[in-house]
N, C-alpha and C. Protein backbone atom coordinates (compact mmCIF):
# COMPACT_ATOMS: atom_id res chain seq x y z
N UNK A 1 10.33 -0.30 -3.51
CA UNK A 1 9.27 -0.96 -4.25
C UNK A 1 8.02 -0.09 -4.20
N UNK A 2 7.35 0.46 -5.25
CA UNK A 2 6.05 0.82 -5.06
C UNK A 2 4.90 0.04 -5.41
N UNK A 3 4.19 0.92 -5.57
CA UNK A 3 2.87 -0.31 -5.89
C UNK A 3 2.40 -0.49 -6.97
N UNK A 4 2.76 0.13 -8.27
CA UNK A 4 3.05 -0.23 -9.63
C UNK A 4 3.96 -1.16 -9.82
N UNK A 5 4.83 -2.01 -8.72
CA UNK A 5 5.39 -2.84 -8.83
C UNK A 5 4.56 -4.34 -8.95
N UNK A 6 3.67 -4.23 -7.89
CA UNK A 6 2.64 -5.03 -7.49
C UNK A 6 1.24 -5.30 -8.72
N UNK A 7 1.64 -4.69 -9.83
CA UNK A 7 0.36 -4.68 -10.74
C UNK A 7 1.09 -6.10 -11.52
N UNK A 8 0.58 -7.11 -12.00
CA UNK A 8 0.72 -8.18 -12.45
C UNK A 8 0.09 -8.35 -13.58
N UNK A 9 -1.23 -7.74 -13.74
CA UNK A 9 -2.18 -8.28 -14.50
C UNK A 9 -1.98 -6.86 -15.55
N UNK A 10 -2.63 -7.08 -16.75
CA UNK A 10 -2.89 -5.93 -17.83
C UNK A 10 -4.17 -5.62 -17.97
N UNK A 11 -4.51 -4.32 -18.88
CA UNK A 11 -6.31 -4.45 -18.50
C UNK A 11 -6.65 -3.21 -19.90
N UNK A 12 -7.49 -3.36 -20.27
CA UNK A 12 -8.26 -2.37 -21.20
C UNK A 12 -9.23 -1.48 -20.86
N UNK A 13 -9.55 -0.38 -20.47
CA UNK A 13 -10.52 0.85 -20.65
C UNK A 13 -11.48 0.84 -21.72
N UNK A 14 -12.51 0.63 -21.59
CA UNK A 14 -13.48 0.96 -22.95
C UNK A 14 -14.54 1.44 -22.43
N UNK A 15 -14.38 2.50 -23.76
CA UNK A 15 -15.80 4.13 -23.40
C UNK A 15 -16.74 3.68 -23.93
N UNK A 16 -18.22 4.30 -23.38
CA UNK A 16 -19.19 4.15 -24.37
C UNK A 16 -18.82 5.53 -26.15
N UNK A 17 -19.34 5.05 -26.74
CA UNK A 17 -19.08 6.09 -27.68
C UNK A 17 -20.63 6.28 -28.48
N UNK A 18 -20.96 7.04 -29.24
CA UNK A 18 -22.08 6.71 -30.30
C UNK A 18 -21.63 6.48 -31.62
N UNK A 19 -21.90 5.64 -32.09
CA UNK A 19 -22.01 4.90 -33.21
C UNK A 19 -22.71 5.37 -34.45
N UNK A 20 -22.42 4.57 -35.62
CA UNK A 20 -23.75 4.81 -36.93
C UNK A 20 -25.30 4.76 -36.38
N UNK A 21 -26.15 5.72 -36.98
CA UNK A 21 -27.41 5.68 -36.58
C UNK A 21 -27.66 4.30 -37.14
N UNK A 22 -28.82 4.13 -36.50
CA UNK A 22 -29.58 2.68 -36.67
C UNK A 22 -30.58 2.87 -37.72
N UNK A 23 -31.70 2.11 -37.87
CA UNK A 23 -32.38 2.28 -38.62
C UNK A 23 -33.99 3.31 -38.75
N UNK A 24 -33.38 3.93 -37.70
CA UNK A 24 -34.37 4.99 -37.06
C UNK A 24 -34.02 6.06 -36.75
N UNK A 25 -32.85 6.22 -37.29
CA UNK A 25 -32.15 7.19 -36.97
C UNK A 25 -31.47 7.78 -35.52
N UNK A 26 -31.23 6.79 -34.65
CA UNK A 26 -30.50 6.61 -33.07
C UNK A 26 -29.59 5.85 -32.87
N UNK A 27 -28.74 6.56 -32.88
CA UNK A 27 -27.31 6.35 -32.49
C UNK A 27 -27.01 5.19 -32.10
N UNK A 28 -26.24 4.08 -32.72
CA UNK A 28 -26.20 2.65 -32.20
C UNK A 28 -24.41 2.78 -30.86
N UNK A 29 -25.23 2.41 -29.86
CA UNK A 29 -24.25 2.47 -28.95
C UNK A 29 -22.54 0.97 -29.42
N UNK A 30 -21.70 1.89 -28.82
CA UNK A 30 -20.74 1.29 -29.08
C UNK A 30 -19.53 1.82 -27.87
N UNK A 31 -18.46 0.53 -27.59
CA UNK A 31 -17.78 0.65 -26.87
C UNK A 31 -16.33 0.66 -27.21
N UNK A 32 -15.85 1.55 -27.52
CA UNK A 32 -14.65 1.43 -28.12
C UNK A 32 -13.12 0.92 -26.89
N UNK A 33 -11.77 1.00 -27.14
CA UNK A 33 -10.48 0.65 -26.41
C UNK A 33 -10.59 2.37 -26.11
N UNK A 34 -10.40 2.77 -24.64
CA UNK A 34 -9.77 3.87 -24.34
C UNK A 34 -8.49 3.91 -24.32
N UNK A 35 -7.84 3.06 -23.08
CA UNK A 35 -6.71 2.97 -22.75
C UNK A 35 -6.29 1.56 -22.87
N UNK A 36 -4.94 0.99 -23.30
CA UNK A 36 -5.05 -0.61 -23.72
C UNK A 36 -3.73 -0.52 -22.89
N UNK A 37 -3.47 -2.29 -22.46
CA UNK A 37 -2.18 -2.68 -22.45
C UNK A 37 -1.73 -1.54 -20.94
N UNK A 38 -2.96 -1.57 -20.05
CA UNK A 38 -2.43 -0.92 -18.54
C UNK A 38 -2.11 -1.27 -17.62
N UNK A 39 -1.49 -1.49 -17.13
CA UNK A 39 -0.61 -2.31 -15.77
C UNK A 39 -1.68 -2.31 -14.46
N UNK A 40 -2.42 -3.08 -14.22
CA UNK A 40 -3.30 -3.40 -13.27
C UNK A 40 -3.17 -4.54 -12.20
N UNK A 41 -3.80 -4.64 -11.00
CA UNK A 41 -4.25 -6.00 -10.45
C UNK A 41 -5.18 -6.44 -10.09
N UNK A 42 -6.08 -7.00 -10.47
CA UNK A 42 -7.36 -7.85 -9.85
C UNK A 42 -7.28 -8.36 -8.98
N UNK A 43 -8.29 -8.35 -7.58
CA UNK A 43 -8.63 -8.73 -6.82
C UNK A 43 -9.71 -9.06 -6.12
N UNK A 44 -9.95 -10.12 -5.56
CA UNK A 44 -11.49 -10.71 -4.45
C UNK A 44 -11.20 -9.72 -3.53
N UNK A 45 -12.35 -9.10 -4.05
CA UNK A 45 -12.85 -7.77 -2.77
C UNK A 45 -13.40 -8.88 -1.37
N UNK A 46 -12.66 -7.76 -0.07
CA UNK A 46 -12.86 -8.36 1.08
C UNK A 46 -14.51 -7.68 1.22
N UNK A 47 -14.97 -8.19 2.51
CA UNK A 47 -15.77 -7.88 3.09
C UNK A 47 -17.47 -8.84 2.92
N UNK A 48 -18.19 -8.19 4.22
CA UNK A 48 -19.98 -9.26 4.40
C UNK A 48 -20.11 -9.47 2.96
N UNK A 49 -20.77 -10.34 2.82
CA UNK A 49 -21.33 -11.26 1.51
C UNK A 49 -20.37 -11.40 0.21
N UNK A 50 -19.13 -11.40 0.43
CA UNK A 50 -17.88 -11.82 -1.03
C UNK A 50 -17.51 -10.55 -1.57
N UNK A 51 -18.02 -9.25 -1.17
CA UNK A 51 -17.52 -7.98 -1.34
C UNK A 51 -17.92 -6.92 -1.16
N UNK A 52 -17.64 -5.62 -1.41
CA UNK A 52 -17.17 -4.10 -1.39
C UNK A 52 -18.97 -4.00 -1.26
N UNK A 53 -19.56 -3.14 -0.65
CA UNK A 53 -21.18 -2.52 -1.09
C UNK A 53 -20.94 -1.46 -1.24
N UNK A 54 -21.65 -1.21 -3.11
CA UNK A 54 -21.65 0.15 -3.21
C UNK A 54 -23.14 0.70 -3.65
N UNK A 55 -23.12 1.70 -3.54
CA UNK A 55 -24.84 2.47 -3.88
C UNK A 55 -24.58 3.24 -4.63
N UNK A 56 -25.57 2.40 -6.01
CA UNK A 56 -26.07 2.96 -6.92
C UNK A 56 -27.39 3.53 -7.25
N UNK A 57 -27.21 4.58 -7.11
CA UNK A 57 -28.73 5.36 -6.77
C UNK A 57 -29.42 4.47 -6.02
N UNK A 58 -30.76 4.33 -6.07
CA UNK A 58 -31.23 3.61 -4.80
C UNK A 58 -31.03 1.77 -4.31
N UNK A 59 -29.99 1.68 -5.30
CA UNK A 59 -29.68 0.14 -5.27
C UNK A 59 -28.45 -0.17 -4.70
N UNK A 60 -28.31 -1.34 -3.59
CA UNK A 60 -26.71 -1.28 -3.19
C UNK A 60 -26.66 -2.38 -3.94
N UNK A 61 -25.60 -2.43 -4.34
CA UNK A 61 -25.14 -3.73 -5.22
C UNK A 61 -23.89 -4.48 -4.80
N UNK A 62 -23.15 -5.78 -4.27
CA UNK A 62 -21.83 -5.90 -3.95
C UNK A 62 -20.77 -6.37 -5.23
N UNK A 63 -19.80 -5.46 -5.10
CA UNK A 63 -18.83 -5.39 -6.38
C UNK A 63 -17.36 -6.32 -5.15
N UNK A 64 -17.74 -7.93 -5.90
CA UNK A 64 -16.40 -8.82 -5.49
C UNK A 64 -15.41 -8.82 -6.01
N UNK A 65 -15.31 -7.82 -7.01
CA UNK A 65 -13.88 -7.42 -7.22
C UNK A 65 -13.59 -6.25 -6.80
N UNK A 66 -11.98 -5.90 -6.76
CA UNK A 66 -11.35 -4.70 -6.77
C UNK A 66 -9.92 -5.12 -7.93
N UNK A 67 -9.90 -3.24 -8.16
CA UNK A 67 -9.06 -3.35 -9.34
C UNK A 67 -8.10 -2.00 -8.90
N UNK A 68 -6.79 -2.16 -8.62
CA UNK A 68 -6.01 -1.53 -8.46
C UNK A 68 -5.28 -0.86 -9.70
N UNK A 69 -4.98 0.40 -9.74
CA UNK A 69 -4.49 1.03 -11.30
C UNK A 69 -3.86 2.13 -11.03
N UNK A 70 -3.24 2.69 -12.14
CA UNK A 70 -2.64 3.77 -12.00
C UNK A 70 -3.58 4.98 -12.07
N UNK A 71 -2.89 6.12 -11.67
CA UNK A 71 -3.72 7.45 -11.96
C UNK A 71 -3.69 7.74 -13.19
N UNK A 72 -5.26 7.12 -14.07
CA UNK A 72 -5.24 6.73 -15.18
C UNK A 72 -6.74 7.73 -15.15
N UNK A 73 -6.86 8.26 -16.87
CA UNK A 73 -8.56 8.71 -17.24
C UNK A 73 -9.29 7.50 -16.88
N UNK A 74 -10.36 7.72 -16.17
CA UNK A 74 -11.20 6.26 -16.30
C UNK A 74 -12.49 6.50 -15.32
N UNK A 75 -13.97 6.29 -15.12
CA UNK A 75 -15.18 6.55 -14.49
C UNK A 75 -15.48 5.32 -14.39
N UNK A 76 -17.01 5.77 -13.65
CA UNK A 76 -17.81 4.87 -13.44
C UNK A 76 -18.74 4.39 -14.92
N UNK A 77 -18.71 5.43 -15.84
CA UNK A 77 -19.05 4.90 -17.05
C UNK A 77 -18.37 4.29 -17.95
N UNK A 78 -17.26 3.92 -17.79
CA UNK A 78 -16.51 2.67 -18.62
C UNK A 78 -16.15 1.42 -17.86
N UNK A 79 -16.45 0.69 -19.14
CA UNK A 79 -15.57 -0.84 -18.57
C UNK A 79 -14.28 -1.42 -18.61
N UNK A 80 -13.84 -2.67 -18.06
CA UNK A 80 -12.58 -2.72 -18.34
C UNK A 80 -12.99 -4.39 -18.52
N UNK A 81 -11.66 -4.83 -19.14
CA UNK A 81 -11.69 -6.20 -19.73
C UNK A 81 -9.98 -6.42 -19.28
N UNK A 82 -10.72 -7.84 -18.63
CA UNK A 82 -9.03 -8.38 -18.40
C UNK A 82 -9.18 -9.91 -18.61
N UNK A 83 -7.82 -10.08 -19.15
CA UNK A 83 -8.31 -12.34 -19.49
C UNK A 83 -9.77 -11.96 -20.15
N UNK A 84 -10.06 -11.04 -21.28
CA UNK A 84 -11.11 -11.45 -21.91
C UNK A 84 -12.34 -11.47 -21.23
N UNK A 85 -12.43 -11.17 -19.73
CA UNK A 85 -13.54 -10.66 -19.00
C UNK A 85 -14.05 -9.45 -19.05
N UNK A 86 -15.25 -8.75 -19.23
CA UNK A 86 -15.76 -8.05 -19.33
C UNK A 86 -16.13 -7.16 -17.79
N UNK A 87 -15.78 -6.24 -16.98
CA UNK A 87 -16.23 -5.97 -15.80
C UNK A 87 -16.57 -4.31 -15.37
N UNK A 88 -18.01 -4.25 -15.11
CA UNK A 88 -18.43 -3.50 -15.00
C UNK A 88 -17.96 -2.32 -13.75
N UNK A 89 -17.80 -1.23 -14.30
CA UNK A 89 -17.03 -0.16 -13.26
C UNK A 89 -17.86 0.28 -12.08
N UNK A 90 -18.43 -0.05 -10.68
CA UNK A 90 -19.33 0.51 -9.91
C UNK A 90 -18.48 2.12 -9.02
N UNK A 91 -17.30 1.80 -8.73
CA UNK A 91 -16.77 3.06 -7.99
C UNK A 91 -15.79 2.95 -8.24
N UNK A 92 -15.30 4.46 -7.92
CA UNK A 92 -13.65 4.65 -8.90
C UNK A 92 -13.46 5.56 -7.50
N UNK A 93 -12.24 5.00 -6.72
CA UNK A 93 -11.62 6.15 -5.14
C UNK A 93 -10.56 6.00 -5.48
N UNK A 94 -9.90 7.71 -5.45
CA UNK A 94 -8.48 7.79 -5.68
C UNK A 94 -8.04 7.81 -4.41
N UNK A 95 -7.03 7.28 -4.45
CA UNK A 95 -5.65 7.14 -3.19
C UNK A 95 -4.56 7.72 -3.71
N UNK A 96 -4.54 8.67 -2.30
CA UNK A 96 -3.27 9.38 -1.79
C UNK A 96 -1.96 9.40 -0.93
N UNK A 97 -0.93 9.79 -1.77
CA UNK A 97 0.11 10.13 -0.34
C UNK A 97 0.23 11.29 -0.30
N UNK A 98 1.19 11.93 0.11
CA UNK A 98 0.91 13.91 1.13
C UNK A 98 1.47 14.43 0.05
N UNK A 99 2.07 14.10 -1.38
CA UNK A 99 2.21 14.93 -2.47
C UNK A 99 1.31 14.82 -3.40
N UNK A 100 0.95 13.41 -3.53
CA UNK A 100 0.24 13.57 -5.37
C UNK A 100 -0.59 12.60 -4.93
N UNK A 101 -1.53 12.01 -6.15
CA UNK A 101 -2.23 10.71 -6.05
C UNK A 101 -1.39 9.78 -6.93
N UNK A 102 -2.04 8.91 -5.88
CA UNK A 102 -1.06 7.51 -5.82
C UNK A 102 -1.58 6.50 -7.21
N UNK A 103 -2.61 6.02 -6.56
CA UNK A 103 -3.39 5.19 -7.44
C UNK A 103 -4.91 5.11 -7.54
N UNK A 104 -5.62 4.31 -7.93
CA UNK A 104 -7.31 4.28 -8.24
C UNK A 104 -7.37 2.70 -7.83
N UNK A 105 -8.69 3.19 -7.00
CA UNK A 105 -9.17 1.58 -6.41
C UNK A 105 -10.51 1.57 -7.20
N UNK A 106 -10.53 0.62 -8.16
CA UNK A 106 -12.07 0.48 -8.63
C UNK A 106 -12.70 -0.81 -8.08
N UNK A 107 -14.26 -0.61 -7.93
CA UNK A 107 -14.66 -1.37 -7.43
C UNK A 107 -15.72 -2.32 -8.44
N UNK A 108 -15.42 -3.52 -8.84
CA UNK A 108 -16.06 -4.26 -10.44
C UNK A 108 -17.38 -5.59 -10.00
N UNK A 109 -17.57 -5.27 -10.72
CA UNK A 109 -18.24 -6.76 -10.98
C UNK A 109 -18.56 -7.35 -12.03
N UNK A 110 -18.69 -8.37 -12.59
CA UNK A 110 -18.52 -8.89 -14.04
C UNK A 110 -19.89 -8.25 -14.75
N UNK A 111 -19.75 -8.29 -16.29
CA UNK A 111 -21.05 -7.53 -16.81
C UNK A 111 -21.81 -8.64 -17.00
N UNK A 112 -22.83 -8.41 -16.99
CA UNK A 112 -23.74 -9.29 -17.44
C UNK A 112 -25.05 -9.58 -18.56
């Protein structure tokens, strides 16, 4: 059994992209599907106050989710959507075994 066995849930990637200029001529931001239909699992991040602390530049913020995935394209500048939730990417740590990488632990919190 590996741990792509263990992914239950599905999930979407979406990039920022630039868009039609606006009416001023600046780029109207837009988020397009990177990767669709990816074998994922959501989870209640452990740890003090309901989850994970991560630091974002001078702000720690706690991300109560974690999102388990494959060794997939994907940053801290895209989002992912699962069940129609919207969740913001704070840290992306790849995990290893002694040949290759395994999987990606992201660390989320809903957008707001």
């Amino acid at each position: 059994m590996g741990i792509t066995d263990l992914f239950k849930d599905t999930c979407t990637i979406r990039r920022y992209t630039e868009g039609a200029q606006d009416g001023v001529g600046q780029p109207e931001p837009t988020w397009a599907d990177h990767i669709t239909n990816e074998p994922c699992r959501l989870t209640t991040a452990k740890g003090p106050g309901g989850g994970r602390s991560v630091i974002i530049g001078a702000e720690v913020v706690i991300a109560p989710y974690t999102l388990f995935i494959g060794d997939i394209d994907v940053s801290e500048r895209d989002t992912v959507v699962i069940d129609g939730i919207e969740y913001e990417i704070l840290d992306v740590v790849s995990r290893a075994d002694i040949d290759t990488d395994h999987h990606l632990e992201l660390s989320l919190r809903t957008v707001r």
